[in-house]
C-alpha atoms as a PDB file:
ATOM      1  CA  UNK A   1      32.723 -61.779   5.734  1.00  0.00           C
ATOM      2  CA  UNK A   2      35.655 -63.118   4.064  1.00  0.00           C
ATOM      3  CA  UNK A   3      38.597 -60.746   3.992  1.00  0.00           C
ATOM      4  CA  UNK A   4      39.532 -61.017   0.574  1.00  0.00           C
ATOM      5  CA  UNK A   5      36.144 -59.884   0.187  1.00  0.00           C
ATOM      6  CA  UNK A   6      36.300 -56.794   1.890  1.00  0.00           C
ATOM      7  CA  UNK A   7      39.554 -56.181   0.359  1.00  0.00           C
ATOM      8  CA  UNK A   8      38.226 -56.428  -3.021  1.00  0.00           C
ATOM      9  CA  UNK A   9      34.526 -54.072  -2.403  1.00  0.00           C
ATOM     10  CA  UNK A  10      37.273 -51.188  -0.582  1.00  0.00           C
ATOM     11  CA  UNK A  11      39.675 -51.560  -3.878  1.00  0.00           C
ATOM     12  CA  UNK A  12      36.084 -50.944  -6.151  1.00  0.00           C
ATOM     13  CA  UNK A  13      35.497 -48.359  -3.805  1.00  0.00           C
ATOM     14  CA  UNK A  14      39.125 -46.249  -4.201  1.00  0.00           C
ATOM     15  CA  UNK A  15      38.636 -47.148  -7.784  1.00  0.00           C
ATOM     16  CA  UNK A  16      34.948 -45.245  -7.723  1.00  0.00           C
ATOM     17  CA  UNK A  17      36.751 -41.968  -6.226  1.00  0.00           C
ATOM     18  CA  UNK A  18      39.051 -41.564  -9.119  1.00  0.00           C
ATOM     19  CA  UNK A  19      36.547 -42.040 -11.690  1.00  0.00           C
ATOM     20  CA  UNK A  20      33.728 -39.575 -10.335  1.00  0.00           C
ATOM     21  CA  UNK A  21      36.605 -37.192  -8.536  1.00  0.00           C
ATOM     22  CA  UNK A  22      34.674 -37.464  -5.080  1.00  0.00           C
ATOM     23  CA  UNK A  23      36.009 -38.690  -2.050  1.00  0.00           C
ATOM     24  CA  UNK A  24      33.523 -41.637  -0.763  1.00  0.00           C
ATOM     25  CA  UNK A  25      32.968 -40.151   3.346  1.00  0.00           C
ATOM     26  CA  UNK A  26      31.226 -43.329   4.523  1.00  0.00           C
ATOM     27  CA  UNK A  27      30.685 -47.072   2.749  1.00  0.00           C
ATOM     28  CA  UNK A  28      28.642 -49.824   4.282  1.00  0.00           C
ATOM     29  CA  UNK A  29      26.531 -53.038   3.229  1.00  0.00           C
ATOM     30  CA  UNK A  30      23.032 -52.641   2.779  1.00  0.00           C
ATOM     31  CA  UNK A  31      20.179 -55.680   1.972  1.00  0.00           C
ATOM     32  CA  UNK A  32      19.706 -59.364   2.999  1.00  0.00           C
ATOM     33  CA  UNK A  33      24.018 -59.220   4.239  1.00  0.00           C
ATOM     34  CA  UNK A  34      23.874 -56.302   6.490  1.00  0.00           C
ATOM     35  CA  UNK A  35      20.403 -57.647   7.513  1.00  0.00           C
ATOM     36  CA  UNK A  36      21.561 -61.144   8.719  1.00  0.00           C
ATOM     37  CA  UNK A  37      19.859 -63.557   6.738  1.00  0.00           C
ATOM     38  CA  UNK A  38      21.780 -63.791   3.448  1.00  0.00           C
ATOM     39  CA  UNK A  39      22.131 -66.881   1.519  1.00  0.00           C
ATOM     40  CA  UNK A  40      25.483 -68.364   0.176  1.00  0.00           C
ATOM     41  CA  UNK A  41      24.623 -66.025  -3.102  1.00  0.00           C
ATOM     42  CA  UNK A  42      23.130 -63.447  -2.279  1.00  0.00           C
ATOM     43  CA  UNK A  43      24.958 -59.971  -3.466  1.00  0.00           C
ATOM     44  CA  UNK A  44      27.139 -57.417  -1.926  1.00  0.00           C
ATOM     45  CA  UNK A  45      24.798 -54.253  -1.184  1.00  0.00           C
ATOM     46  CA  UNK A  46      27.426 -51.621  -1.288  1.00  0.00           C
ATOM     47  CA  UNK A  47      25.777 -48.208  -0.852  1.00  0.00           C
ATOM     48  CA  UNK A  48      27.678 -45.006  -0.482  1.00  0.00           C
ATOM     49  CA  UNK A  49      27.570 -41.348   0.575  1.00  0.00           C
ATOM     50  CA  UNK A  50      30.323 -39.131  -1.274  1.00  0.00           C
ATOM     51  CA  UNK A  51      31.661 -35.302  -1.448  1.00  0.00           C
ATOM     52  CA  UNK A  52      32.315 -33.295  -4.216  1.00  0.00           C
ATOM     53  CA  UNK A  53      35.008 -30.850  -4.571  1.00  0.00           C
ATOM     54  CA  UNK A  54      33.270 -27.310  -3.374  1.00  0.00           C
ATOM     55  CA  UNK A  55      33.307 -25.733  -7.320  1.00  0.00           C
ATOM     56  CA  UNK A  56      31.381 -28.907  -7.997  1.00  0.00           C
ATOM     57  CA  UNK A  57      28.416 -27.476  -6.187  1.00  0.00           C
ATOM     58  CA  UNK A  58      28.608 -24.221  -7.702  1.00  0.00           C
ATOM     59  CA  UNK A  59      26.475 -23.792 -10.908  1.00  0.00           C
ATOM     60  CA  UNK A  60      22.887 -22.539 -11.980  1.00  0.00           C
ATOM     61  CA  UNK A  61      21.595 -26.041 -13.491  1.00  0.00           C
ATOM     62  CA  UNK A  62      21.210 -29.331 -10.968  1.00  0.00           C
ATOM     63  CA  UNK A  63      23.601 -31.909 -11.488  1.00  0.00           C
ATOM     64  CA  UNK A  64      23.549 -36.131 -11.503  1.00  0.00           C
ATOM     65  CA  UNK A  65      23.584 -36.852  -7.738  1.00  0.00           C
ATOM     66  CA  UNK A  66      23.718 -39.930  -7.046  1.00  0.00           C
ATOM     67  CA  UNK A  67      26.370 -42.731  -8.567  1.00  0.00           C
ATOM     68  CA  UNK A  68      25.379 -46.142  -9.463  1.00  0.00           C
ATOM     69  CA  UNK A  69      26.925 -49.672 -11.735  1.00  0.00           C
ATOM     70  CA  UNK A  70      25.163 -52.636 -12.837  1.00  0.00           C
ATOM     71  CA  UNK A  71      25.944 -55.860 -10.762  1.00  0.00           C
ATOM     72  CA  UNK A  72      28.703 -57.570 -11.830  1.00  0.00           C
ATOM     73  CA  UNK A  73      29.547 -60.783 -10.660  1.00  0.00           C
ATOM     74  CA  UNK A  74      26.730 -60.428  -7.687  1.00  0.00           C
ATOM     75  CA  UNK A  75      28.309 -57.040  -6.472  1.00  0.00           C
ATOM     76  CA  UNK A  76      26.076 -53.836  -6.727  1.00  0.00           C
ATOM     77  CA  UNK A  77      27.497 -50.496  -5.995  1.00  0.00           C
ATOM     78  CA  UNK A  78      25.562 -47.190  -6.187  1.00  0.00           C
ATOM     79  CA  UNK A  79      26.037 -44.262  -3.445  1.00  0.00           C
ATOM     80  CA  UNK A  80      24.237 -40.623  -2.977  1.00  0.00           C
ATOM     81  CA  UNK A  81      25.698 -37.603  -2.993  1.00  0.00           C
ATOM     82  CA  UNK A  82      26.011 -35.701   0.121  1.00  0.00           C
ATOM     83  CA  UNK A  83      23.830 -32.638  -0.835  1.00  0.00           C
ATOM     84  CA  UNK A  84      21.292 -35.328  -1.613  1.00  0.00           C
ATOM     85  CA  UNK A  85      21.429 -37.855   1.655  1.00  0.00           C
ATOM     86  CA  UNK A  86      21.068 -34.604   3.697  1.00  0.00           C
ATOM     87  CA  UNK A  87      17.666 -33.457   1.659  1.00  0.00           C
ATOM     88  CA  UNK A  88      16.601 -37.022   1.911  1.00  0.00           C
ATOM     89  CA  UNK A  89      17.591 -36.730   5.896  1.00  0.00           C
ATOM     90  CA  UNK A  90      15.226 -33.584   6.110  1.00  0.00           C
ATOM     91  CA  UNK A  91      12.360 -35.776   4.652  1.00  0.00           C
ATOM     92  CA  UNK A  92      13.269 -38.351   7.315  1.00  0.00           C
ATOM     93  CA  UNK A  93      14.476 -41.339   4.945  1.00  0.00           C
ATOM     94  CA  UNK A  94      14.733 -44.272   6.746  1.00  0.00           C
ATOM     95  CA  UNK A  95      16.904 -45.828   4.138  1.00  0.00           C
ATOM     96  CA  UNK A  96      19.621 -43.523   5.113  1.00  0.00           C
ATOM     97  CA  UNK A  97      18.660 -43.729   8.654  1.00  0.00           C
ATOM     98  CA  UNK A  98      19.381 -47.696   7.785  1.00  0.00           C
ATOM     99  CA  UNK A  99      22.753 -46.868   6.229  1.00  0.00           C
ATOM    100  CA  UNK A 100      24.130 -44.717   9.534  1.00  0.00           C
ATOM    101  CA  UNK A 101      23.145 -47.981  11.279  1.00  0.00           C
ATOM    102  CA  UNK A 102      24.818 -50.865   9.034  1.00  0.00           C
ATOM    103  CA  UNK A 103      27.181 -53.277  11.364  1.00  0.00           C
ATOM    104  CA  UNK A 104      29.122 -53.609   7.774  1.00  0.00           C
ATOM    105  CA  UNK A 105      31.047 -50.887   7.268  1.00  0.00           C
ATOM    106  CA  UNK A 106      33.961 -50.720   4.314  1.00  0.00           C
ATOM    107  CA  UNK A 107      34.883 -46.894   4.665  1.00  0.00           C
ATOM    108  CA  UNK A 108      34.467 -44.341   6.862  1.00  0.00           C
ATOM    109  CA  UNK A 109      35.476 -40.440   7.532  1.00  0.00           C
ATOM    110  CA  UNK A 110      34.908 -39.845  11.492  1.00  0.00           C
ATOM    111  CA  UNK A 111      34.472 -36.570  11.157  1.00  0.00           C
ATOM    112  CA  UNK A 112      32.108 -36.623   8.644  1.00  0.00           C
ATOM    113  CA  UNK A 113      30.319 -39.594  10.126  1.00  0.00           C
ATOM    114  CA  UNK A 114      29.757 -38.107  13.339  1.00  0.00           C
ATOM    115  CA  UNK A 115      28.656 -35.031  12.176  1.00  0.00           C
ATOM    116  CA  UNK A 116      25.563 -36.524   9.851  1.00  0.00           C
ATOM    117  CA  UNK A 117      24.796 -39.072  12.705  1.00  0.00           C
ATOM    118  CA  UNK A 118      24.764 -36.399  15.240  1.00  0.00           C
ATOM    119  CA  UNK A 119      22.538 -34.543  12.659  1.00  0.00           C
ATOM    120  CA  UNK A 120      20.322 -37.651  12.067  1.00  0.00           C
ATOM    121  CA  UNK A 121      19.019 -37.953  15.571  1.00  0.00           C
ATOM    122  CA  UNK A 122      17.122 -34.458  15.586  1.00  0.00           C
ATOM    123  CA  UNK A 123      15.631 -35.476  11.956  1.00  0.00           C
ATOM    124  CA  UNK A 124      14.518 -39.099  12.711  1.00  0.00           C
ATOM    125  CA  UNK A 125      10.416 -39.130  12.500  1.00  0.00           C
ATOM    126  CA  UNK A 126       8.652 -41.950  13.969  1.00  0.00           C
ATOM    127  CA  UNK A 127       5.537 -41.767  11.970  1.00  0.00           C
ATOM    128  CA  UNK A 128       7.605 -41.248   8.496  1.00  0.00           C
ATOM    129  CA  UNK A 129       9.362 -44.766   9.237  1.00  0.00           C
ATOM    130  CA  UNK A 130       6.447 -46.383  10.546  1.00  0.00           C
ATOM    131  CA  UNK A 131       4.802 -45.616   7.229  1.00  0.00           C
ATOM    132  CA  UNK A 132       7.609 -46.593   5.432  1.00  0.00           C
ATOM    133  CA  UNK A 133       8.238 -50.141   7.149  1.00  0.00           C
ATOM    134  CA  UNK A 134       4.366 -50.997   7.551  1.00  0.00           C
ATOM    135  CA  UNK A 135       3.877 -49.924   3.562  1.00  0.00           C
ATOM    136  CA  UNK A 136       6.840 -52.419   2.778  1.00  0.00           C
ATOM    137  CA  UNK A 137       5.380 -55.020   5.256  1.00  0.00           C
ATOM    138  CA  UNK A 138       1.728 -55.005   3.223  1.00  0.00           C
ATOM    139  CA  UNK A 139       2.846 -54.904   0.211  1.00  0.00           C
ATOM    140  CA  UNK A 140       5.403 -58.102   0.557  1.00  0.00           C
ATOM    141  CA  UNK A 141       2.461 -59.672   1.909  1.00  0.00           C
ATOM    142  CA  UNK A 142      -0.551 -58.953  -0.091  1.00  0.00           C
ATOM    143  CA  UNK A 143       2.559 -60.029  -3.124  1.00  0.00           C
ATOM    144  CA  UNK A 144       3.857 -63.625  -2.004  1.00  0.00           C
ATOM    145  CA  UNK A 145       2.047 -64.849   1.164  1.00  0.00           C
ATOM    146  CA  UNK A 146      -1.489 -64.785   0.750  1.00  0.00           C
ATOM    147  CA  UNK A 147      -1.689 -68.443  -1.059  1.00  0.00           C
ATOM    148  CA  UNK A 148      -1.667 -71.691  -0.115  1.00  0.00           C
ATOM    149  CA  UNK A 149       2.001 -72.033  -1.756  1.00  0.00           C
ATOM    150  CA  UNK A 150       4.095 -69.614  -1.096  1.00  0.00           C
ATOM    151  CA  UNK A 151       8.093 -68.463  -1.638  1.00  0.00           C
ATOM    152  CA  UNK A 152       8.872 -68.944   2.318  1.00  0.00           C
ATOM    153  CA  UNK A 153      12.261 -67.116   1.808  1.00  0.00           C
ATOM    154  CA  UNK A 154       9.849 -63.868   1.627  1.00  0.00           C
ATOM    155  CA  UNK A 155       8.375 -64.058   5.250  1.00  0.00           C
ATOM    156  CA  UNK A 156      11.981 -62.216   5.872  1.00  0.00           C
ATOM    157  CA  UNK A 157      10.698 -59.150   3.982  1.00  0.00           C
ATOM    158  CA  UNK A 158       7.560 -59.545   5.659  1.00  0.00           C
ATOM    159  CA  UNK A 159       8.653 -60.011   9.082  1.00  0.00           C
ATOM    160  CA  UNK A 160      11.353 -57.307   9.454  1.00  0.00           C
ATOM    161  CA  UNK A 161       9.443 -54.348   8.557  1.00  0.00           C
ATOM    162  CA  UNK A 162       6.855 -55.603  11.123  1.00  0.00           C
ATOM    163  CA  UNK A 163       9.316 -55.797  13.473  1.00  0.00           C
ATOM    164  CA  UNK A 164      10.825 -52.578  12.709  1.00  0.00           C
ATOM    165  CA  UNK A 165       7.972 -51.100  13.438  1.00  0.00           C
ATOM    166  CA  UNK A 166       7.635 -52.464  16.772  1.00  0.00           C
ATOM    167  CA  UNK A 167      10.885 -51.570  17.504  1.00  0.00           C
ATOM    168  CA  UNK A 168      10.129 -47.967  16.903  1.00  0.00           C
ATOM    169  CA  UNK A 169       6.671 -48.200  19.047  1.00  0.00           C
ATOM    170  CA  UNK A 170       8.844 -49.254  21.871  1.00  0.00           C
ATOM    171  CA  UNK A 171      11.690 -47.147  21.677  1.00  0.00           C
ATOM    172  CA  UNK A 172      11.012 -44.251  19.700  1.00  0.00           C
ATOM    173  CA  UNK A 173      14.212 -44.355  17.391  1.00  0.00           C
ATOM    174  CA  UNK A 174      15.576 -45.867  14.013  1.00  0.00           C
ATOM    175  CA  UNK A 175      15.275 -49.357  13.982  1.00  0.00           C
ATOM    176  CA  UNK A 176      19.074 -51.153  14.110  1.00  0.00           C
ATOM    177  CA  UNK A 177      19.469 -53.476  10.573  1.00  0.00           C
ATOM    178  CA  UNK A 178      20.484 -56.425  12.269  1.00  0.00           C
ATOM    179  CA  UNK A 179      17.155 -58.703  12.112  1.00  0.00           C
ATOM    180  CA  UNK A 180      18.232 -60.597  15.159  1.00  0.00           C
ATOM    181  CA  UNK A 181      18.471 -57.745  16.640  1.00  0.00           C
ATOM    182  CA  UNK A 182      15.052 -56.895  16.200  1.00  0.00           C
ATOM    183  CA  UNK A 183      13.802 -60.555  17.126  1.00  0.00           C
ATOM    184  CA  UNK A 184      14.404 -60.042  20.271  1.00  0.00           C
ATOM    185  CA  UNK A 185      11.154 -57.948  20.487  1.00  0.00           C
ATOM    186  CA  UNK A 186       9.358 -61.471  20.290  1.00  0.00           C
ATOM    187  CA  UNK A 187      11.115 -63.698  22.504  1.00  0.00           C
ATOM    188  CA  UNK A 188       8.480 -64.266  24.387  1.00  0.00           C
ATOM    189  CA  UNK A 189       5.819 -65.520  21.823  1.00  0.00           C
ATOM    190  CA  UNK A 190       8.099 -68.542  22.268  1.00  0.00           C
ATOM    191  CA  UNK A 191       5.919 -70.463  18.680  1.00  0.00           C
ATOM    192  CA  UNK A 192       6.257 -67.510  16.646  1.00  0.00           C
ATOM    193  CA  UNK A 193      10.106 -67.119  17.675  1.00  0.00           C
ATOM    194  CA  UNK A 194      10.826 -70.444  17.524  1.00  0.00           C
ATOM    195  CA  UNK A 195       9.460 -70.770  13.952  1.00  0.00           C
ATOM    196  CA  UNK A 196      11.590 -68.119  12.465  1.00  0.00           C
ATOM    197  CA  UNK A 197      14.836 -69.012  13.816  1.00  0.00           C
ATOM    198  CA  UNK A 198      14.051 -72.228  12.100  1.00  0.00           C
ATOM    199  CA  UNK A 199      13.748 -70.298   9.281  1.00  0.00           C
ATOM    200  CA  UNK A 200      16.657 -68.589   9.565  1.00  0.00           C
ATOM    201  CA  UNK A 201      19.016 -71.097   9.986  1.00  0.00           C
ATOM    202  CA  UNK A 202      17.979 -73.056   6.838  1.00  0.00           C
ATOM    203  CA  UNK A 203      18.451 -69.908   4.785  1.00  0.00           C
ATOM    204  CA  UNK A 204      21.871 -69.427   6.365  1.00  0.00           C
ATOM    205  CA  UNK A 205      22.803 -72.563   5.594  1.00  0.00           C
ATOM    206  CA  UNK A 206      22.469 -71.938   2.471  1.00  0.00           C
ATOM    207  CA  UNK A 207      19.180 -74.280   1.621  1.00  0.00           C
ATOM    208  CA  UNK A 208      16.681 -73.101  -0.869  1.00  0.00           C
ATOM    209  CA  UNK A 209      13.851 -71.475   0.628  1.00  0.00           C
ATOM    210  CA  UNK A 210      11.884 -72.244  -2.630  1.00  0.00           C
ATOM    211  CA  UNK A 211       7.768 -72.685  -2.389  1.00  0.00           C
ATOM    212  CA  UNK A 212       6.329 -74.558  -0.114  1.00  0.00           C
ATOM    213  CA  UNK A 213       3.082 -74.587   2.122  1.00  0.00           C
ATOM    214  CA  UNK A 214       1.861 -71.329   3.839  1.00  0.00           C
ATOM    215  CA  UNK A 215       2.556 -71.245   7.786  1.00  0.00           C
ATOM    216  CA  UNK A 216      -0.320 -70.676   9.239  1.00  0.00           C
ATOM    217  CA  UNK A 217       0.889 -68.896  12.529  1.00  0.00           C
ATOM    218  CA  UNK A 218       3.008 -66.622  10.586  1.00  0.00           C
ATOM    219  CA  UNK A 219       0.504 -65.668   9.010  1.00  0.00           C
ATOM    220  CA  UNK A 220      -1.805 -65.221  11.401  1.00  0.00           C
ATOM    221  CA  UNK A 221       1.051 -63.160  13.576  1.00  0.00           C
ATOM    222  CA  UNK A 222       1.470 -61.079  10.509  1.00  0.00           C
ATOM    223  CA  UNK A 223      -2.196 -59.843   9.773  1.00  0.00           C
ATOM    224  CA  UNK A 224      -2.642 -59.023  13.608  1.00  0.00           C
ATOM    225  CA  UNK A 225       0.435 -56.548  13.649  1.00  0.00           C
ATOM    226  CA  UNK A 226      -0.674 -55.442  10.174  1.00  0.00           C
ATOM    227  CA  UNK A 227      -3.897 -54.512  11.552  1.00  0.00           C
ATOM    228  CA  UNK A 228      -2.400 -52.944  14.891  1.00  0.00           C
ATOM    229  CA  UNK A 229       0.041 -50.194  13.361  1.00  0.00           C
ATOM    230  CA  UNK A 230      -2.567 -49.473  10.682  1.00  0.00           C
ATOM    231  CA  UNK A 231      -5.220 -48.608  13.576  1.00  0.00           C
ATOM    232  CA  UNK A 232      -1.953 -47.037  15.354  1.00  0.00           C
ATOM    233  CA  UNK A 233      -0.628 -44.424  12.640  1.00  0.00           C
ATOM    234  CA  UNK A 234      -3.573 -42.004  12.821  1.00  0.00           C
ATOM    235  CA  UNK A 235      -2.461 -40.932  16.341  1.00  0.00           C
ATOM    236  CA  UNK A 236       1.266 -40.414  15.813  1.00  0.00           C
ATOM    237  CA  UNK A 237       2.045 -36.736  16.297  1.00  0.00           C
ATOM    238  CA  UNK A 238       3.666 -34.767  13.427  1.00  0.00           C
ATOM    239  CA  UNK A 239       7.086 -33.868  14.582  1.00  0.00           C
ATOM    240  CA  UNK A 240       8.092 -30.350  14.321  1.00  0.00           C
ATOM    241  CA  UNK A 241      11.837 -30.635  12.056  1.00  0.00           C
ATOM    242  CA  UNK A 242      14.363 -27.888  12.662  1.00  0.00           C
ATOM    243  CA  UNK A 243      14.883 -25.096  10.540  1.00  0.00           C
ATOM    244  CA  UNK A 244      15.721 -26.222   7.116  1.00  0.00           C
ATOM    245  CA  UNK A 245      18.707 -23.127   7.478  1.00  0.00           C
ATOM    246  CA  UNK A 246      20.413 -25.828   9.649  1.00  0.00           C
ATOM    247  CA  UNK A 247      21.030 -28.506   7.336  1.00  0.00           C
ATOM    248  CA  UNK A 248      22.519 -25.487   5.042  1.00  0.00           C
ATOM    249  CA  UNK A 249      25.064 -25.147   7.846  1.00  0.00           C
ATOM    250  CA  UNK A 250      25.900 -28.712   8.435  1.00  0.00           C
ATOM    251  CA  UNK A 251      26.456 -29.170   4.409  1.00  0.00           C
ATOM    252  CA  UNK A 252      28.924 -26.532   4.659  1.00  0.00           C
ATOM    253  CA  UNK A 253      30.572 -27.639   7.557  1.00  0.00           C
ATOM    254  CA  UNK A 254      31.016 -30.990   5.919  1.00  0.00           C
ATOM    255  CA  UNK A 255      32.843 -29.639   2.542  1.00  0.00           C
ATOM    256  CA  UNK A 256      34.886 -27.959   4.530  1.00  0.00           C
ATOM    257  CA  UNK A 257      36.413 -30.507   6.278  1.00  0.00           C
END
């Protein structure tokens, strides 16, 4: 990413503190950037975690908790705050789970990062996330590449969830956000692998991925993994969470810091 770039999204970001009176603990990209297979134009993702001041927390009625801006010139900047990311870690959210694992990062507080990663291992659920990514998986699907014609950039929002899920089967933790990363898992289906770094390298390149014909293997690879982690989820174990009293302690150990 180009510097002046990155220079510009951390200026936003400093600019951000001042106007909500928070101080912004961690700041990474999120989407199609942080994911590997952005165009030429696709946005900046910017997502956020932030602190307030302690009084902040203190009153009888809830308050807005989350910050967000309408993109402006293809950057898009909205952020949780910390009370909030660590309710949505109890529930297992892999979109924050995502965000601890972005290889873009703009700002970060060690201390404060360490502690809520440290945190996140003992709430990461395997079933949760495998719902979450094989929901997203059928649902891109059943939407854009059940016809003959089809928008090809969208096998990428088919094909990552999928293979986040596989990457969870085999190693029983959050998925990492980098999808070439995760294409590793199919290396050997030498076709199928073949095929999408094909794909991949034309959207890089900046070429419209625009409709064209349906592949037929993808397809077909698709609907088999579709069907396997559907027959799959009804024998995950529920995993027991720790005492919700502990994320009570870790909030206040992170305002205090």
């Amino acid at each position: 990413m180009k510097q002046e770039i990155v220079k510009h999204i951390k200026g936003r970001l400093l600019e951000i503190e001042k106007e909500h009176d928070v101080q912004i603990i961690y700041a990474i990209e999120s989407g199609s950037r942080a994911w590997g297979f952005e165009s030429v134009d696709s946005d900046y993702d910017v997502r956020f975690i932030y602190i307030h001041k302690k009084d902040w927390y203190l009153n009888v009625f809830p308050k807005r908790d989350v910050i967000e801006y309408p993109i402006i010139d293809d950057f898009d900047y909205s952020g949780w705050d910390i009370k909030k990311a660590l309710f949505l870690l109890n529930k297992s959210n892999p979109v924050l789970f995502e965000w601890l694992r972005s290889p873009i990062i703009y700002m970060k507080s060690e201390p404060h990062y360490k502690t809520i990663k440290k945190v996140s291992d003992e709430y990461f659920s395997p079933i949760s996330s495998t719902f979450h990514y094989l929901h997203m998986a059928i649902g891109n699907f059943r939407e854009y590449l059940k016809k003959d014609k089809v928008r090809i950039k969208k096998y990428f929002y088919v094909l990552r969830p999928i293979l986040a899920c596989m990457w969870i089967e085999k190693f029983n933790e959050s998925p990492p956000m980098e999808f070439e990363n995760l294409l590793g898992l199919i290396k050997n289906d030498e076709s199928i692998y073949s095929c999408i770094i094909e794909l991949l390298s034309r959207k890089r390149s900046g070429k419209e991925l625009g409709l064209e014909k349906r592949i037929d293997p993808l397809n077909l690879f698709i609907e088999k993994k579709l069907e396997y982690f559907q027959s799959i989820t009804s024998e995950y174990e529920k995993q027991k969470k720790p005492k919700k009293e502990h994320l009570d302690s870790i909030f206040r150990d992170l305002l205090n810091m």
